[in-house]
Structure formats: C-alpha cells, structure tokens
C-alpha atoms as a PDB file:
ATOM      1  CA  UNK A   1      -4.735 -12.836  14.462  1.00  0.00           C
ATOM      2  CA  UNK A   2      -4.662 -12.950  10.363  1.00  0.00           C
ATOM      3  CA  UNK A   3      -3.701 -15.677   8.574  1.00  0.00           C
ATOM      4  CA  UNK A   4      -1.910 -15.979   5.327  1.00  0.00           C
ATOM      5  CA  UNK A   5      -2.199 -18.109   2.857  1.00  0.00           C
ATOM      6  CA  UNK A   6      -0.207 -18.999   0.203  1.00  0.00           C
ATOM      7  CA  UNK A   7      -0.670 -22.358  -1.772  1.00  0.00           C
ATOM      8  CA  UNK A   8       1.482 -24.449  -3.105  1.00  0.00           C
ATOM      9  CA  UNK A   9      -0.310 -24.888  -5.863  1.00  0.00           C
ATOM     10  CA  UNK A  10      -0.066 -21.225  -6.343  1.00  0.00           C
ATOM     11  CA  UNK A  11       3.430 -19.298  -7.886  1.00  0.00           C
ATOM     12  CA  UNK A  12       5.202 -17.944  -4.945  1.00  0.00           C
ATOM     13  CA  UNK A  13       4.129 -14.284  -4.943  1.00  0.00           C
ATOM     14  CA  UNK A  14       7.098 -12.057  -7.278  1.00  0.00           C
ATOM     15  CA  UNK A  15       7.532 -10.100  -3.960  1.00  0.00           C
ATOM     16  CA  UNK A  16       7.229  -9.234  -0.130  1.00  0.00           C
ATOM     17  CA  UNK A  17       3.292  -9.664   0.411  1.00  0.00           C
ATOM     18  CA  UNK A  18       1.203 -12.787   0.909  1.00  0.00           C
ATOM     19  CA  UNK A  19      -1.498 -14.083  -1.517  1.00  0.00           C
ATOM     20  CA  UNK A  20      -4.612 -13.824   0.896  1.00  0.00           C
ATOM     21  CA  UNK A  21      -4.925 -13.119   4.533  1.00  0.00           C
ATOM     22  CA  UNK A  22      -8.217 -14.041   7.031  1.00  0.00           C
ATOM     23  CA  UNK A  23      -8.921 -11.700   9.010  1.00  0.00           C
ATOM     24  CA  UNK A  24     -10.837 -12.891  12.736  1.00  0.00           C
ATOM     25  CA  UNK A  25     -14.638 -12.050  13.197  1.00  0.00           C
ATOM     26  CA  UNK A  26     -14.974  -8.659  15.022  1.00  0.00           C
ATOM     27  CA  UNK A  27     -12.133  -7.026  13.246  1.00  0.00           C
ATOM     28  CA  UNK A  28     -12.653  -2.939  12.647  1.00  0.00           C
ATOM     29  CA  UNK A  29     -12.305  -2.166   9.167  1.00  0.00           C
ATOM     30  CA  UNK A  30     -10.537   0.901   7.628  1.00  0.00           C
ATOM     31  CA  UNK A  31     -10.641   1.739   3.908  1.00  0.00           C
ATOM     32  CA  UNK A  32      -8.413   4.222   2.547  1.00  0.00           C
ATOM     33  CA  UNK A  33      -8.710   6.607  -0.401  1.00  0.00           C
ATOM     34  CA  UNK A  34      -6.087   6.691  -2.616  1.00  0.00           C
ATOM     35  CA  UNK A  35      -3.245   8.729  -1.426  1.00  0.00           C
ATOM     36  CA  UNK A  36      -0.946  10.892  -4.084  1.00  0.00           C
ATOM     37  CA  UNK A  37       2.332  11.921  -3.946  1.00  0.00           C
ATOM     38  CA  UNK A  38       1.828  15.738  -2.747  1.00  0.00           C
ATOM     39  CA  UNK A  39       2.754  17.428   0.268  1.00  0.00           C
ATOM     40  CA  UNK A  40       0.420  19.969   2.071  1.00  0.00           C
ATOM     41  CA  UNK A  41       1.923  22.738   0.695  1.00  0.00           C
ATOM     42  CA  UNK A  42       0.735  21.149  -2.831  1.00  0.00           C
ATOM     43  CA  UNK A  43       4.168  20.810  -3.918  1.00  0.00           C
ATOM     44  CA  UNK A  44       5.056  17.267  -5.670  1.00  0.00           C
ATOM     45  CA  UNK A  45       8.009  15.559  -5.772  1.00  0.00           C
ATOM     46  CA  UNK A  46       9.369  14.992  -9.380  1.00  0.00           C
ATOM     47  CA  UNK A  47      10.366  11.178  -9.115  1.00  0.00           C
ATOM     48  CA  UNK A  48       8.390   7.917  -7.728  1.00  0.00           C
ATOM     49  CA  UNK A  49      10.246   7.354  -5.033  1.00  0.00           C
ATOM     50  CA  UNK A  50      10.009  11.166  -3.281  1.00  0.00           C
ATOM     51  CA  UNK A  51       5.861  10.485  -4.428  1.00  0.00           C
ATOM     52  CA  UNK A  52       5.337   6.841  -2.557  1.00  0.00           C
ATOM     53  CA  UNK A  53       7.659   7.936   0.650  1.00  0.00           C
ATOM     54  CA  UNK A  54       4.586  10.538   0.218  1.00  0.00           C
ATOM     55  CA  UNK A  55       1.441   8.369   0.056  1.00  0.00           C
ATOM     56  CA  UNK A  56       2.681   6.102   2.965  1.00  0.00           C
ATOM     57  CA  UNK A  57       3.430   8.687   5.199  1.00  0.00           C
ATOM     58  CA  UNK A  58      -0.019   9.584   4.598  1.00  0.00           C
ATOM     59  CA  UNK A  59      -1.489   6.582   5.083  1.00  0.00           C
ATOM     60  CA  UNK A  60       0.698   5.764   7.891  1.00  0.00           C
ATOM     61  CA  UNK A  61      -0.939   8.747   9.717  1.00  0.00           C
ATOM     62  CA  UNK A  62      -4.534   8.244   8.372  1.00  0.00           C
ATOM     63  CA  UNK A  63      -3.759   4.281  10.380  1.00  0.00           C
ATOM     64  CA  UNK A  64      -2.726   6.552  13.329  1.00  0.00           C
ATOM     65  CA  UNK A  65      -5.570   8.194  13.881  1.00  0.00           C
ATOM     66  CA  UNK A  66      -7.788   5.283  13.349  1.00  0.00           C
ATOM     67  CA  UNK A  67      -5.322   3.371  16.403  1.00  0.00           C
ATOM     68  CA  UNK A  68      -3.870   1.425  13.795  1.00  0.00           C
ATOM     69  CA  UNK A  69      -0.110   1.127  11.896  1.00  0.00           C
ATOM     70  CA  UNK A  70       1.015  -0.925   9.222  1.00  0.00           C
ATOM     71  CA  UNK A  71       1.145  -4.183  10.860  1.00  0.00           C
ATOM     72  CA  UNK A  72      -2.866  -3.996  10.597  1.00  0.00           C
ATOM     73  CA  UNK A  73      -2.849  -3.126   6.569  1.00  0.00           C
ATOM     74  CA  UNK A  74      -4.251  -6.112   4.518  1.00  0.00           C
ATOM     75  CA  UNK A  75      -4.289  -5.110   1.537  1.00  0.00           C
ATOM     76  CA  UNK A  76      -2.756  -2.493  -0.504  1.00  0.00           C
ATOM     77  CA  UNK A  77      -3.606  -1.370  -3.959  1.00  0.00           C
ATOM     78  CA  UNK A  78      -0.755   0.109  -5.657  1.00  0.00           C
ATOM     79  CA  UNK A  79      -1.049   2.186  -9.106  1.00  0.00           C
ATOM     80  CA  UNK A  80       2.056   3.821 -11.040  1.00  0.00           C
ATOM     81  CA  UNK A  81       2.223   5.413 -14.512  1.00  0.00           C
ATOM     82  CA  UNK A  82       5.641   3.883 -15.858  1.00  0.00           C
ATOM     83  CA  UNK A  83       6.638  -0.231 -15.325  1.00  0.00           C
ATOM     84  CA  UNK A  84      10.449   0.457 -14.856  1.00  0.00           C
ATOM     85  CA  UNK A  85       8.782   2.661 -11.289  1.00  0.00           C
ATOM     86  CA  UNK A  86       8.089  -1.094 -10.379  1.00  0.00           C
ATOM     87  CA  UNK A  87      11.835  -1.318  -8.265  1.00  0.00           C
ATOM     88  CA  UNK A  88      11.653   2.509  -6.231  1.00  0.00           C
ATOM     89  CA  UNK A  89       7.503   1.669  -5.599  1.00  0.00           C
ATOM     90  CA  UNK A  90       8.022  -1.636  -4.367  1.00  0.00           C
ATOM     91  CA  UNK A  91      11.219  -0.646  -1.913  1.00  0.00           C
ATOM     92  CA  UNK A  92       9.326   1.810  -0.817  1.00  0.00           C
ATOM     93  CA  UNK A  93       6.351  -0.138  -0.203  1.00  0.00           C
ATOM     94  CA  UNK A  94       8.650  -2.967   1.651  1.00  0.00           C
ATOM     95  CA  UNK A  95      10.230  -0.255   3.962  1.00  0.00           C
ATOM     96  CA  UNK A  96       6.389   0.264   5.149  1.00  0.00           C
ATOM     97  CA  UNK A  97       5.109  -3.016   5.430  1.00  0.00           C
ATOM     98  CA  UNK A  98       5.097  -5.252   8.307  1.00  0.00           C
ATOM     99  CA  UNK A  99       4.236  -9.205   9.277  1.00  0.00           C
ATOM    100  CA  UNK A 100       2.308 -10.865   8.048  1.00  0.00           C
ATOM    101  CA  UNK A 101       2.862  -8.928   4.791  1.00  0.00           C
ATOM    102  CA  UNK A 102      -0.410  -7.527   3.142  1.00  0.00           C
ATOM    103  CA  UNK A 103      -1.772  -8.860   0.010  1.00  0.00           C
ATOM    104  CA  UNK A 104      -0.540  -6.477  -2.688  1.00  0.00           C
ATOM    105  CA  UNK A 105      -1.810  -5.408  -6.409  1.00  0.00           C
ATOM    106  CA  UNK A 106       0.269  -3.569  -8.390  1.00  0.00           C
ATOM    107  CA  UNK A 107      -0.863  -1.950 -11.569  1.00  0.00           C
ATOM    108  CA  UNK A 108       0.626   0.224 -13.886  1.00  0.00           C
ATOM    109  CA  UNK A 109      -2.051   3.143 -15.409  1.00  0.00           C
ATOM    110  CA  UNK A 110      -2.399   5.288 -18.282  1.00  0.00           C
ATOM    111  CA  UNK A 111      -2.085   8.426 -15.940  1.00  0.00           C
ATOM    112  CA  UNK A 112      -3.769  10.514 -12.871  1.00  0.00           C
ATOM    113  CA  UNK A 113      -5.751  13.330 -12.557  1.00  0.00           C
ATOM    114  CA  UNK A 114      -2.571  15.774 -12.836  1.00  0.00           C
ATOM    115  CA  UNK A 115       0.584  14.692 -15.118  1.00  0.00           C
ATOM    116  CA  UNK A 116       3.228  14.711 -12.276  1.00  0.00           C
ATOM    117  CA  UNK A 117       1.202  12.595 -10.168  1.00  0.00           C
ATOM    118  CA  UNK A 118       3.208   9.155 -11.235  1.00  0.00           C
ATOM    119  CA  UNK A 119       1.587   6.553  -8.064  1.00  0.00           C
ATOM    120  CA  UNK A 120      -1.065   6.409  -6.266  1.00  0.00           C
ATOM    121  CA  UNK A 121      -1.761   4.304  -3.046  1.00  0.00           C
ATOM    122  CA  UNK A 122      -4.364   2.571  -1.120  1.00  0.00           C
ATOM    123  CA  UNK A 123      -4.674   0.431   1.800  1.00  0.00           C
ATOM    124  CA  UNK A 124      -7.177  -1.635   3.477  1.00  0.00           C
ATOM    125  CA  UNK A 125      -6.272  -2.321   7.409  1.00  0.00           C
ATOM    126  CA  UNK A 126      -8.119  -4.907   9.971  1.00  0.00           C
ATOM    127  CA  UNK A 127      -7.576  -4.787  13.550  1.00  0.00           C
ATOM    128  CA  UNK A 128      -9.374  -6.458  16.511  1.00  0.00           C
ATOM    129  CA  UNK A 129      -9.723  -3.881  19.405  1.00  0.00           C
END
C-alpha cells in the first residue's frame, strides 16, 4: 500500500493531504488531463464551487473506467483564478478525497483558456492490480 510521509521537520501541511506518498513497485499509473468546470452540454457553472463539483465528477469517472476511485489518487494539481476560491475549492476537494490523503498543489493563475472557466483540476492515481 502507499505510504505517507510527513516530517517533522516539515510544517504540518495547511490542509487535508499528505506531503509525499510511496507508491509500491508494480503500481499502474494514470495521469489525468486537466479537467474544467463544464458540463457536456458546454454549459458552465458561474461560481467555483458548481465548477470543481464539475472537474471531480469528471475525474471520478475518468478513475472509473481505468478500475480505479479516489482512494488511488496521489496527487492532485489544483489551479483557480481568484485566492478567496481557496475555501469552496478546497471543501470540495476534501468531499472527494480519501485515505491516505493525496499530496496536493494548489495554485492560483492569471486565467484559462475561456474567462468563466475559474479552476481547473488534475489528478495522478496509483493502484496495484
């Protein structure tokens, strides 16, 4: 199984996700594109919240069809366009995430490729078959 790893000698991380994880030889690997906040019917949500519930129920199905859920994800990259969308991203994000909690980057960006996109979201999951 992963480990996590969080040093003392390290601040405790701000939130709910884990400063590295080891994942065990043999592991499959799945690498996710970044996932937007738009539904198939290209409509968008107009607030960060309604955009994240978005990108993680599309990664949570992109994990499904690759036999994997959210208690595989190791890593997720996180990207917003405003820093007081910190507090709806990361609830969001927590609601999604399982044990041992991923390792997590958060970054706030000067936009996306459309002006109502306002987060983005990636994910890299490990699982041993």
């Amino acid at each position: 199984m992963k480990r996590s790893f969080n040093p003392v000698s390290v601040r405790k991380p701000f939130g709910h996700y884990n400063h590295g994880l080891l994942v065990p030889p043999g592991a499959s690997l799945l690498v996710t594109s970044g996932q937007l906040g738009i539904r198939p019917d290209d409509s968008i949500p107009p607030d960060v919240t309604g955009q994240a519930e978005l990108c993680f129920g599309a990664i949570q199905a992109i994990l499904a069809e690759a036999e994997m859920s959210f208690a595989d994800v190791i890593r997720i990259s996180g990207f917003v366009t405003r820093r007081e969308d910190f507090p709806a991203y990361m609830a969001v994000r927590d609601r999604y995430t399982l044990e041992p909690k991923p390792v997590s980057t958060l970054i706030v960006v000067g936009g996306f490729t459309r002006p109502e996109f306002l987060v983005e979201v990636e994910v890299t999951a490990a699982k041993v078959f």
